[in-house]
N, C-alpha and C. Protein backbone atom coordinates (compact mmCIF):
# COMPACT_ATOMS: atom_id res chain seq x y z
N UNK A 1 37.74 158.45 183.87
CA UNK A 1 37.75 158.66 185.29
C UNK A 1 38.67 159.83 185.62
N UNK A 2 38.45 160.57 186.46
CA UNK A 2 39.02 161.64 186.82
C UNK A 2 39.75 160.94 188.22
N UNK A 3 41.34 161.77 188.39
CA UNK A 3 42.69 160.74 189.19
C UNK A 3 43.34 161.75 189.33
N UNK A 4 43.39 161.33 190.77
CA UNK A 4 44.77 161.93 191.69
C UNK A 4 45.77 160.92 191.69
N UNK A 5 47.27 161.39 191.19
CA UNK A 5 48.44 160.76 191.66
C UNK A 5 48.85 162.01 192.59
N UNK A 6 48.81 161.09 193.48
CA UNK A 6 49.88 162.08 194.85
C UNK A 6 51.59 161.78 194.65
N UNK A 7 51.98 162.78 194.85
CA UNK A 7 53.65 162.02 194.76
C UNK A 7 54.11 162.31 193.25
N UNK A 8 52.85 162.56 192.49
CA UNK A 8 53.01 162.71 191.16
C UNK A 8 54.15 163.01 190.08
N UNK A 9 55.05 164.09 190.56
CA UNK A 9 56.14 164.25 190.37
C UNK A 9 57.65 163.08 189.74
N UNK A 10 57.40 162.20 191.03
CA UNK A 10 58.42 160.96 191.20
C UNK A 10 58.47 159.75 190.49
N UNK A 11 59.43 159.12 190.42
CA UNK A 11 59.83 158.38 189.15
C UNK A 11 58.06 157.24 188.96
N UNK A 12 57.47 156.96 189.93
CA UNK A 12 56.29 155.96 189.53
C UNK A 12 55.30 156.97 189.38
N UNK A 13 55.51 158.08 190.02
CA UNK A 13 54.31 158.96 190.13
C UNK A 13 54.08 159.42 188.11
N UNK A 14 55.05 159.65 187.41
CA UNK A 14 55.00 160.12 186.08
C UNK A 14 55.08 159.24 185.46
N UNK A 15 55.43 157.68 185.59
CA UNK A 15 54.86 157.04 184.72
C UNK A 15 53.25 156.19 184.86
N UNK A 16 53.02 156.18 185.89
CA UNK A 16 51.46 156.13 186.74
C UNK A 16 50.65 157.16 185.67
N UNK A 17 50.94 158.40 185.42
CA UNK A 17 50.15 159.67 185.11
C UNK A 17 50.42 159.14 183.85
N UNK A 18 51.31 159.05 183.09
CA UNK A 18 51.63 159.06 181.15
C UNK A 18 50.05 157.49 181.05
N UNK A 19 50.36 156.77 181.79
CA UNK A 19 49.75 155.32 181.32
C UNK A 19 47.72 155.77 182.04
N UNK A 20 47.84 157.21 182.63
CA UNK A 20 46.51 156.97 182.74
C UNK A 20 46.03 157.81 181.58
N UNK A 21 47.11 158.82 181.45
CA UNK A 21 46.48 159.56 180.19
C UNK A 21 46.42 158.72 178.85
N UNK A 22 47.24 158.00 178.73
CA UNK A 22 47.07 156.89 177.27
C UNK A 22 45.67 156.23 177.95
N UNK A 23 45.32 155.88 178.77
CA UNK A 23 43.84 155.53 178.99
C UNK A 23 42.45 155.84 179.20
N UNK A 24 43.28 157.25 178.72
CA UNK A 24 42.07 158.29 178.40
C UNK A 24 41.38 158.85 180.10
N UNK A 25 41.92 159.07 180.84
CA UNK A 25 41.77 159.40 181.97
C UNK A 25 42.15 160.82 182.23
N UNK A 26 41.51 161.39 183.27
CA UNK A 26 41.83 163.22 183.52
C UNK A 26 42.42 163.07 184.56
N UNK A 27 43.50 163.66 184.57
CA UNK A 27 44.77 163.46 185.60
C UNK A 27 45.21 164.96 186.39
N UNK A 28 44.84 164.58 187.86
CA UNK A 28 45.34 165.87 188.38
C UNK A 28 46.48 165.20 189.41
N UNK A 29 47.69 166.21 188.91
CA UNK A 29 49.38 165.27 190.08
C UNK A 29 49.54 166.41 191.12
N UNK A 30 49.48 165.76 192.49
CA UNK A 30 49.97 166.28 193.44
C UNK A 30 51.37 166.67 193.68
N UNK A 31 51.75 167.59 193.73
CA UNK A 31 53.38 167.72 194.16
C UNK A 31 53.70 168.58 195.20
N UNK A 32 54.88 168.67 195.91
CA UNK A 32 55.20 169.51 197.23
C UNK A 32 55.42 170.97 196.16
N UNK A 33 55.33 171.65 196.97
CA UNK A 33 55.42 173.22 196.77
C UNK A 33 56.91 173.25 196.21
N UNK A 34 57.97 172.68 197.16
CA UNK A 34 59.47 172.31 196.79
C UNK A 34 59.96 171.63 195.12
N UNK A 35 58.65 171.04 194.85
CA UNK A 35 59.01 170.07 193.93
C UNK A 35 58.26 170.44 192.69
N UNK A 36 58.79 172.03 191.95
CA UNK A 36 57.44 172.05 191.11
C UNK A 36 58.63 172.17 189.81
N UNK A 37 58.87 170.76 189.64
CA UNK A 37 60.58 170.62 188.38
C UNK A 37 60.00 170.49 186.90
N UNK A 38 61.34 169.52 186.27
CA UNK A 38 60.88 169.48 184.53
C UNK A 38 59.55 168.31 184.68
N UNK A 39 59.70 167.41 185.82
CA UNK A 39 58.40 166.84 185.24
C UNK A 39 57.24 166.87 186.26
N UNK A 40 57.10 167.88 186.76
CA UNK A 40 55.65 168.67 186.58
C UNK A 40 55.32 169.97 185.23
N UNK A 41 56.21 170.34 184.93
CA UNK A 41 55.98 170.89 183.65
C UNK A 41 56.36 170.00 182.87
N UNK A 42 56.83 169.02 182.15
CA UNK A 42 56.15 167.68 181.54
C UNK A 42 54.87 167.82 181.55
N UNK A 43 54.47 167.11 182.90
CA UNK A 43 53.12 166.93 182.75
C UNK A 43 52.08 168.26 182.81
N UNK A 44 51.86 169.35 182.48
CA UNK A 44 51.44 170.40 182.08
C UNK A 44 51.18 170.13 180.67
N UNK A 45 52.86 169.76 179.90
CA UNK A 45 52.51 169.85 178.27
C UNK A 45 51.90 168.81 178.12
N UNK A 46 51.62 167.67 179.08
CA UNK A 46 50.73 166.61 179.09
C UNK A 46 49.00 166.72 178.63
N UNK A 47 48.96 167.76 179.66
CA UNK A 47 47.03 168.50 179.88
C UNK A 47 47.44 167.96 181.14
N UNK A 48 48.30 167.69 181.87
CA UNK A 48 48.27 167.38 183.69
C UNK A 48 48.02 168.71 184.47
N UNK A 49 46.75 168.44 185.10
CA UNK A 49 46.10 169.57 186.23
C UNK A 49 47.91 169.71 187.35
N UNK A 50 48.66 170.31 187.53
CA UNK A 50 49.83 170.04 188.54
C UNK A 50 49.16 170.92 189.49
N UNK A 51 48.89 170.53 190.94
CA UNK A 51 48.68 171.18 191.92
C UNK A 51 49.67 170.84 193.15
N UNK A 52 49.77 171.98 194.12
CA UNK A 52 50.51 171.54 195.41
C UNK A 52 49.29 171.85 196.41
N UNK A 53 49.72 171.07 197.71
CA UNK A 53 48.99 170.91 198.76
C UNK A 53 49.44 170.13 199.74
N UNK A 54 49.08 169.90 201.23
CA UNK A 54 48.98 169.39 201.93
C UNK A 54 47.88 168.77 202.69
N UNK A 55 47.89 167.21 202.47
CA UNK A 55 46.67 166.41 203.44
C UNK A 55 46.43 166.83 204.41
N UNK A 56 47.39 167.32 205.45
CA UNK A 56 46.88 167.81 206.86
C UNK A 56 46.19 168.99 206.96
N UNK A 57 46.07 169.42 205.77
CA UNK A 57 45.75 170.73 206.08
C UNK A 57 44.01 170.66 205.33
N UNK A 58 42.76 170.80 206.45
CA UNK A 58 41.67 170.46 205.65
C UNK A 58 41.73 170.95 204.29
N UNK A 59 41.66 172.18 203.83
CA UNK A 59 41.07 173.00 202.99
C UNK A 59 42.08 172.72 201.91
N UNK A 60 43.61 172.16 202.41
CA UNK A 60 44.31 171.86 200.64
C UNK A 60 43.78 170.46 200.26
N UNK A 61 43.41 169.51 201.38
CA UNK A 61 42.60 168.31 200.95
C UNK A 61 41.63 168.28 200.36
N UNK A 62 40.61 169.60 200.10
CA UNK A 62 39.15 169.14 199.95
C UNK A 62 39.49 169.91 198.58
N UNK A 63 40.23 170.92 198.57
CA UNK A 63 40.54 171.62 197.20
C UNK A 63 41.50 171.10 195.85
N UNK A 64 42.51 169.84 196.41
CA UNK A 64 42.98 169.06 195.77
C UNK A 64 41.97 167.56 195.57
N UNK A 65 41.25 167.28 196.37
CA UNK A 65 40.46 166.05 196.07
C UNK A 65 39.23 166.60 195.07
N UNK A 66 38.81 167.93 195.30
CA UNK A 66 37.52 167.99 194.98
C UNK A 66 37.32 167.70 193.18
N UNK A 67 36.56 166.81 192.75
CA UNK A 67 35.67 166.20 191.59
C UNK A 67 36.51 165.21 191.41
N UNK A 68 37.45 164.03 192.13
CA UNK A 68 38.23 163.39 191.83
C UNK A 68 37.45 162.06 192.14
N UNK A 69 37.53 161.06 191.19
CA UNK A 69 37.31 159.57 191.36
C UNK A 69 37.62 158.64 191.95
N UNK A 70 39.16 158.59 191.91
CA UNK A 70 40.15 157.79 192.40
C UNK A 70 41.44 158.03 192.79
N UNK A 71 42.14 157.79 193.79
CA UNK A 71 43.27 158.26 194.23
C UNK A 71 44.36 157.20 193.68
N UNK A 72 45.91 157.33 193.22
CA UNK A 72 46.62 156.55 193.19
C UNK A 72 47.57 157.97 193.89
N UNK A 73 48.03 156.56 195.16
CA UNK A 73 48.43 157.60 196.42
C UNK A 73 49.98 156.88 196.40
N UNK A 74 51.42 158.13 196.01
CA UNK A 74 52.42 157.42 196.41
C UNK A 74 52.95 158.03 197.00
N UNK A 75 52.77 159.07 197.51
CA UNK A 75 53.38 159.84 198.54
C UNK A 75 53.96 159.08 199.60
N UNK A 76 55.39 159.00 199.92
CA UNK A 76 56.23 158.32 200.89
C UNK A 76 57.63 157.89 199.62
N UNK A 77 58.51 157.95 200.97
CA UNK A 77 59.69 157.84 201.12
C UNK A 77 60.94 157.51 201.86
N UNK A 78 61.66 156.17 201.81
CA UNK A 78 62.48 155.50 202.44
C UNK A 78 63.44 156.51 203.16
N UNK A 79 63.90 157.08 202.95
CA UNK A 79 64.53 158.42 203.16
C UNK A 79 63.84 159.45 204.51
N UNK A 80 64.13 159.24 205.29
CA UNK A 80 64.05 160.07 206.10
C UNK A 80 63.57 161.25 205.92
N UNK A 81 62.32 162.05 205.79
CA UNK A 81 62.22 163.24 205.45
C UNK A 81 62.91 164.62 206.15
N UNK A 82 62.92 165.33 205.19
CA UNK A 82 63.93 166.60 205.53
C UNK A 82 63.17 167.10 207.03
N UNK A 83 61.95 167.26 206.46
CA UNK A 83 61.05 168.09 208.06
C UNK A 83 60.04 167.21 207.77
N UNK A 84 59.59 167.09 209.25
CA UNK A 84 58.94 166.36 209.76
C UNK A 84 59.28 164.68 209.73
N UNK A 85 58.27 164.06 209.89
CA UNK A 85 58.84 162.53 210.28
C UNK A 85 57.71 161.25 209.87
N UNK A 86 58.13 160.01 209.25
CA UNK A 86 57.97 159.05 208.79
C UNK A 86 56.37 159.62 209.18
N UNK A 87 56.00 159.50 210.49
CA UNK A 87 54.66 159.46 210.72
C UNK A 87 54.28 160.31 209.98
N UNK A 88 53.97 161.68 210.27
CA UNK A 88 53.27 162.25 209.17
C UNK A 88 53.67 162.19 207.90
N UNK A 89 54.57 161.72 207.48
CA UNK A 89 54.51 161.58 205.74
C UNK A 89 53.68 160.72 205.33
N UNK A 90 53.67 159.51 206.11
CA UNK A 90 52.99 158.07 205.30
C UNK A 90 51.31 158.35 206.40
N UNK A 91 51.40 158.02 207.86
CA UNK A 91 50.32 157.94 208.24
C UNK A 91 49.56 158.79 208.55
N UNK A 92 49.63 160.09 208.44
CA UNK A 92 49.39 161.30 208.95
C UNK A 92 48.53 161.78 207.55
N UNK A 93 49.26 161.73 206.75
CA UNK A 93 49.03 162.72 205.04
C UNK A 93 47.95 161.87 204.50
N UNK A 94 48.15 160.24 204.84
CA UNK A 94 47.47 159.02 204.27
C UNK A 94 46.04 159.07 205.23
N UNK A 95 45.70 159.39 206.34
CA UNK A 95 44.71 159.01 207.10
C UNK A 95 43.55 160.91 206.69
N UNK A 96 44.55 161.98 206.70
CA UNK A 96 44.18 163.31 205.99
C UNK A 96 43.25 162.77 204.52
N UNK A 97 44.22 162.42 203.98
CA UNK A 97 43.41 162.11 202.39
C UNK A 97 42.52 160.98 202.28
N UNK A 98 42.20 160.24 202.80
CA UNK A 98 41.51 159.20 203.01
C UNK A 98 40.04 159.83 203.47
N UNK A 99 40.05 160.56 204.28
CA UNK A 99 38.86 161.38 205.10
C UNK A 99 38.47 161.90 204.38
N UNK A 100 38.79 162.90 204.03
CA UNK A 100 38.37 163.85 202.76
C UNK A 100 38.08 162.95 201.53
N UNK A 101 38.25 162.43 201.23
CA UNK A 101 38.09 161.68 199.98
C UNK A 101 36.88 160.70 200.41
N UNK A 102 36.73 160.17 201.80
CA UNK A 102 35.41 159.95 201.80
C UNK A 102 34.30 160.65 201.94
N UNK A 103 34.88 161.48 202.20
CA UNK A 103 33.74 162.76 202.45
C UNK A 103 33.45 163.49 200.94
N UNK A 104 33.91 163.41 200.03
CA UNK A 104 33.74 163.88 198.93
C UNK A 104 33.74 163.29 197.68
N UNK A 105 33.40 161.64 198.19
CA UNK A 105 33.06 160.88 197.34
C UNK A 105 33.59 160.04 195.84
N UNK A 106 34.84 160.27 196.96
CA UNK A 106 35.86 159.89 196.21
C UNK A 106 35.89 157.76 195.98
N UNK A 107 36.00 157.54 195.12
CA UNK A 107 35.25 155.71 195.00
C UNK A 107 36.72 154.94 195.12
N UNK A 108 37.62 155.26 195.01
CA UNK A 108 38.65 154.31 194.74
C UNK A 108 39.81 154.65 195.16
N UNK A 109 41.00 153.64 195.99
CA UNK A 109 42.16 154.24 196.36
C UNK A 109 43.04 153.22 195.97
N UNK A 110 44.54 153.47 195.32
CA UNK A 110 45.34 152.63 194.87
C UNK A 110 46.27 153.29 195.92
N UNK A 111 46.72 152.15 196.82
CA UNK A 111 48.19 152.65 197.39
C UNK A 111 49.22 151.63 197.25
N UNK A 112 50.37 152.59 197.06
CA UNK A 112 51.76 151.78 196.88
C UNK A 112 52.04 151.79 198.35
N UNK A 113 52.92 150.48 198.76
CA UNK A 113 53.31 150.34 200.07
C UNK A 113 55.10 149.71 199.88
N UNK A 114 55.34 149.08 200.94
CA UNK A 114 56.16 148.52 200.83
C UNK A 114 56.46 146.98 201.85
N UNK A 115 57.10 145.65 200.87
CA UNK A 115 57.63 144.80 201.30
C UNK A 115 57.61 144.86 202.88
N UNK A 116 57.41 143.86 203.79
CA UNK A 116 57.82 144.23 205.09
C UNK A 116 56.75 144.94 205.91
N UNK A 117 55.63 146.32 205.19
CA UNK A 117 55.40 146.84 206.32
C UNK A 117 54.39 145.86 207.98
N UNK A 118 54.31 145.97 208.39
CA UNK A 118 53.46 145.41 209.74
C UNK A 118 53.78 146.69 210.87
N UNK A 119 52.47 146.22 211.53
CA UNK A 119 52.70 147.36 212.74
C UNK A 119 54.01 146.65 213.80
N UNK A 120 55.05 145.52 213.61
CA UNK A 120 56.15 145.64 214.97
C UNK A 120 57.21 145.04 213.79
N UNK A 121 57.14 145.93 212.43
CA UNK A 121 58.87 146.41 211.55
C UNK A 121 59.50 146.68 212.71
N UNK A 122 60.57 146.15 211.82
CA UNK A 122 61.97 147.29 213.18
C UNK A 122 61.90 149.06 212.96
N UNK A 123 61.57 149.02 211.25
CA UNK A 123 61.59 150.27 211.05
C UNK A 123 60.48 151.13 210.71
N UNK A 124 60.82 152.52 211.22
CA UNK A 124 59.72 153.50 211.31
C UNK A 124 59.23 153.60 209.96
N UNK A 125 60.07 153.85 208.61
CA UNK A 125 59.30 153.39 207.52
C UNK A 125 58.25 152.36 207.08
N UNK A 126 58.68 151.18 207.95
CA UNK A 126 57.80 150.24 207.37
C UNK A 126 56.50 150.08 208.41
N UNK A 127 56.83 150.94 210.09
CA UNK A 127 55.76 150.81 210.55
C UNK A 127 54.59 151.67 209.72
N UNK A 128 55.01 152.98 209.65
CA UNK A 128 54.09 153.86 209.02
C UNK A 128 53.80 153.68 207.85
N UNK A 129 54.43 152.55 206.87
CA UNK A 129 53.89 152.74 205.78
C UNK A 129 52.50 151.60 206.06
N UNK A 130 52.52 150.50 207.08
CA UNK A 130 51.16 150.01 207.43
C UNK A 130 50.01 150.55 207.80
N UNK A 131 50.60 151.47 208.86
CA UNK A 131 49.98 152.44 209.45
C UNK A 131 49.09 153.62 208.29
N UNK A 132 49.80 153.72 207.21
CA UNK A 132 48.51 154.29 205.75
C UNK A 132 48.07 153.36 205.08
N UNK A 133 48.61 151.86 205.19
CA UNK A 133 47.85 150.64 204.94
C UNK A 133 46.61 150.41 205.64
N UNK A 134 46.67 150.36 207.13
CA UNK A 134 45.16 150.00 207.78
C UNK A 134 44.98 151.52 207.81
N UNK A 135 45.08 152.82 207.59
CA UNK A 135 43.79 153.87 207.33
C UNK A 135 43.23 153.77 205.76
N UNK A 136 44.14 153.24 205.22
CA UNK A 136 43.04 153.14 203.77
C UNK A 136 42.10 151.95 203.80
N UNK A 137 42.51 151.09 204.34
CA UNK A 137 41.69 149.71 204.67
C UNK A 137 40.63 150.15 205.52
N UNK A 138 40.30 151.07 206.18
CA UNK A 138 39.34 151.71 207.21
C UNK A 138 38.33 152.71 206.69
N UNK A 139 38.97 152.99 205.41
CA UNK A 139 38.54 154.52 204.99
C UNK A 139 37.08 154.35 204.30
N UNK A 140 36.59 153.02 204.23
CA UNK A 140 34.75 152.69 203.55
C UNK A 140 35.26 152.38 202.10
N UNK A 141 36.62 152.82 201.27
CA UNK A 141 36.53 152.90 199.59
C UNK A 141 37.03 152.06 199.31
N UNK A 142 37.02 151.24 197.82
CA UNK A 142 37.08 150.33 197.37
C UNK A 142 38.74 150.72 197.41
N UNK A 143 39.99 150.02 197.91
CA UNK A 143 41.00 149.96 197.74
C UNK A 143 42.27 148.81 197.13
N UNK A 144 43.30 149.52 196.67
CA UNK A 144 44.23 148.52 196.44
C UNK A 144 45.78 148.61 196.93
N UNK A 145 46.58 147.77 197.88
CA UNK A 145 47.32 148.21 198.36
C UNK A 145 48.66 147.16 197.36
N UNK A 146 49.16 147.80 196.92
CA UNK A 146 50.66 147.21 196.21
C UNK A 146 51.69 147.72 197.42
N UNK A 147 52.53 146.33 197.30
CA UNK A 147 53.70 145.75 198.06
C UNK A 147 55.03 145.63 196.99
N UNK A 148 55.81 146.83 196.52
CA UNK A 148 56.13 146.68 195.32
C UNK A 148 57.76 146.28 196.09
N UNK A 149 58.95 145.73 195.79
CA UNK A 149 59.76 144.99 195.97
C UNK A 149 61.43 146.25 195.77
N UNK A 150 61.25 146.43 194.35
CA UNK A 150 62.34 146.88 193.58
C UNK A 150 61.57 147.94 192.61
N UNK A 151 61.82 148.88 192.26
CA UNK A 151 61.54 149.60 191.00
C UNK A 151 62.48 150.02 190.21
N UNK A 152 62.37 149.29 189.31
CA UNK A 152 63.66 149.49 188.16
C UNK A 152 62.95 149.87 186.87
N UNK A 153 63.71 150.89 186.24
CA UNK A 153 62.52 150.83 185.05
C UNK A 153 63.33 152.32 184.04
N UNK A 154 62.40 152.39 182.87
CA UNK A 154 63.28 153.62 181.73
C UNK A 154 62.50 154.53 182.58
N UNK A 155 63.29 155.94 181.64
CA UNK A 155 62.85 157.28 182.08
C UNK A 155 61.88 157.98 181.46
N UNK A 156 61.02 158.42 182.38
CA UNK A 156 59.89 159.00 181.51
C UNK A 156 59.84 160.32 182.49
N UNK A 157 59.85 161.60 181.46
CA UNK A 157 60.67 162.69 181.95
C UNK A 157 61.68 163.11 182.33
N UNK A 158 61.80 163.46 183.83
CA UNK A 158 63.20 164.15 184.09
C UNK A 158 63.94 162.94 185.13
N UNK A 159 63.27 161.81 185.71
CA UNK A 159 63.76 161.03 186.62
C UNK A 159 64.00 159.63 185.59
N UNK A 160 65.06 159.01 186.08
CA UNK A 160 65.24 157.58 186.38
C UNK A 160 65.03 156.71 187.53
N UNK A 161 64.51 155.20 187.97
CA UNK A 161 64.75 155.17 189.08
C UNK A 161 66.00 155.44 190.04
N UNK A 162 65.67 155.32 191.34
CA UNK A 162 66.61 155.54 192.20
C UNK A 162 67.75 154.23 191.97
N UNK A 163 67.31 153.17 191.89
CA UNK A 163 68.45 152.29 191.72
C UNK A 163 69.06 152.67 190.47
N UNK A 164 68.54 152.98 189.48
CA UNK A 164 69.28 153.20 187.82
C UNK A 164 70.31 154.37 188.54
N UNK A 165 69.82 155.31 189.33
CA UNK A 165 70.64 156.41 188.99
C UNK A 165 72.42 156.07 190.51
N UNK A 166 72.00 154.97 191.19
CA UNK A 166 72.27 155.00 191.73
C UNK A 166 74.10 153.76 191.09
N UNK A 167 73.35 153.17 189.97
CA UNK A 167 73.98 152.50 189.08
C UNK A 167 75.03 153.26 188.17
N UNK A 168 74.41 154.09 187.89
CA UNK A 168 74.54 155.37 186.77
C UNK A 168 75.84 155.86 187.38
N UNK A 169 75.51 156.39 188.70
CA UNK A 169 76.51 156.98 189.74
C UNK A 169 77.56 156.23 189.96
N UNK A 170 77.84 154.93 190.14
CA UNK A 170 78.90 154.07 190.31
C UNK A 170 79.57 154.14 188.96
């Protein structure tokens, strides 16, 4: 199957990509323009397609989705983004790629979410991360939404998780 990891870059995003390529899968990783580090070149010496783009923007959607099967979408972040805001990171980028991907026949969407989200969270993270919960639930494709808790885990490439490193740091 040919696969988009969005987010690709980040500590689930590169071990997501290593475990599809051991499964014999063709892997193209999304990353920000900002974010083109050791493990997107990792995944280069991988055979990883590394592309940048933006969902909102039609033409990087249809040019990053185009011949792709399945999305495993982790784009988002607890963290406040530098520019712009919760909404367009999670529901904005998520409802962009969803469209396009039905439009181009894209069959399958894996999204990571988080614990908590509902549309009346206290917080803007967890509203919007529902908020790319019900547009993938809307989007016609066979989907899967993970509610993941904690991510703790070894390093594969240049990241550890955020809690390890945050351990590490103490």
């Amino acid at each position: 199957m040919r696969v988009l990891v969005t987010g690709g870059n980040g500590f689930i995003g590169t071990h997501a990509i290593r475990h599809l390529i051991d499964q014999g899968h063709t892997v193209r990783s999304l990353v920000w323009p900002s974010d083109d580090d050791a493990n997107s070149r990792l995944q280069r010496e991988w055979g990883v397609e590394v592309v940048m783009g933006d969902f909102e923007d039609e033409a990087d959607a249809r040019r990053v989705l185009d011949g792709m099967e399945g999305v495993v979408h982790l784009i988002g972040s607890i963290r406040k983004p530098e520019v712009g805001t919760f909404e367009q990171m999670h529901r904005a980028k998520t409802e962009g790629m969803a469209a396009m991907a039905k439009s181009l026949g894209v069959r399958r969407i894996v999204y990571i979410s988080a614990p908590g989200a509902g549309a009346r969270a206290k917080s803007a993270y967890l509203r919007t991360k529902f908020q790319a919960e019900e547009a993938i639930r809307a989007s016609g494709l066979e989907w899967v939404v993970l509610r993941c808790s904690l991510v703790v885990g070894r390093r594969v490439g240049d990241r550890d998780s955020k809690l390890m490193r945050r351990l590490f740091d103490m």
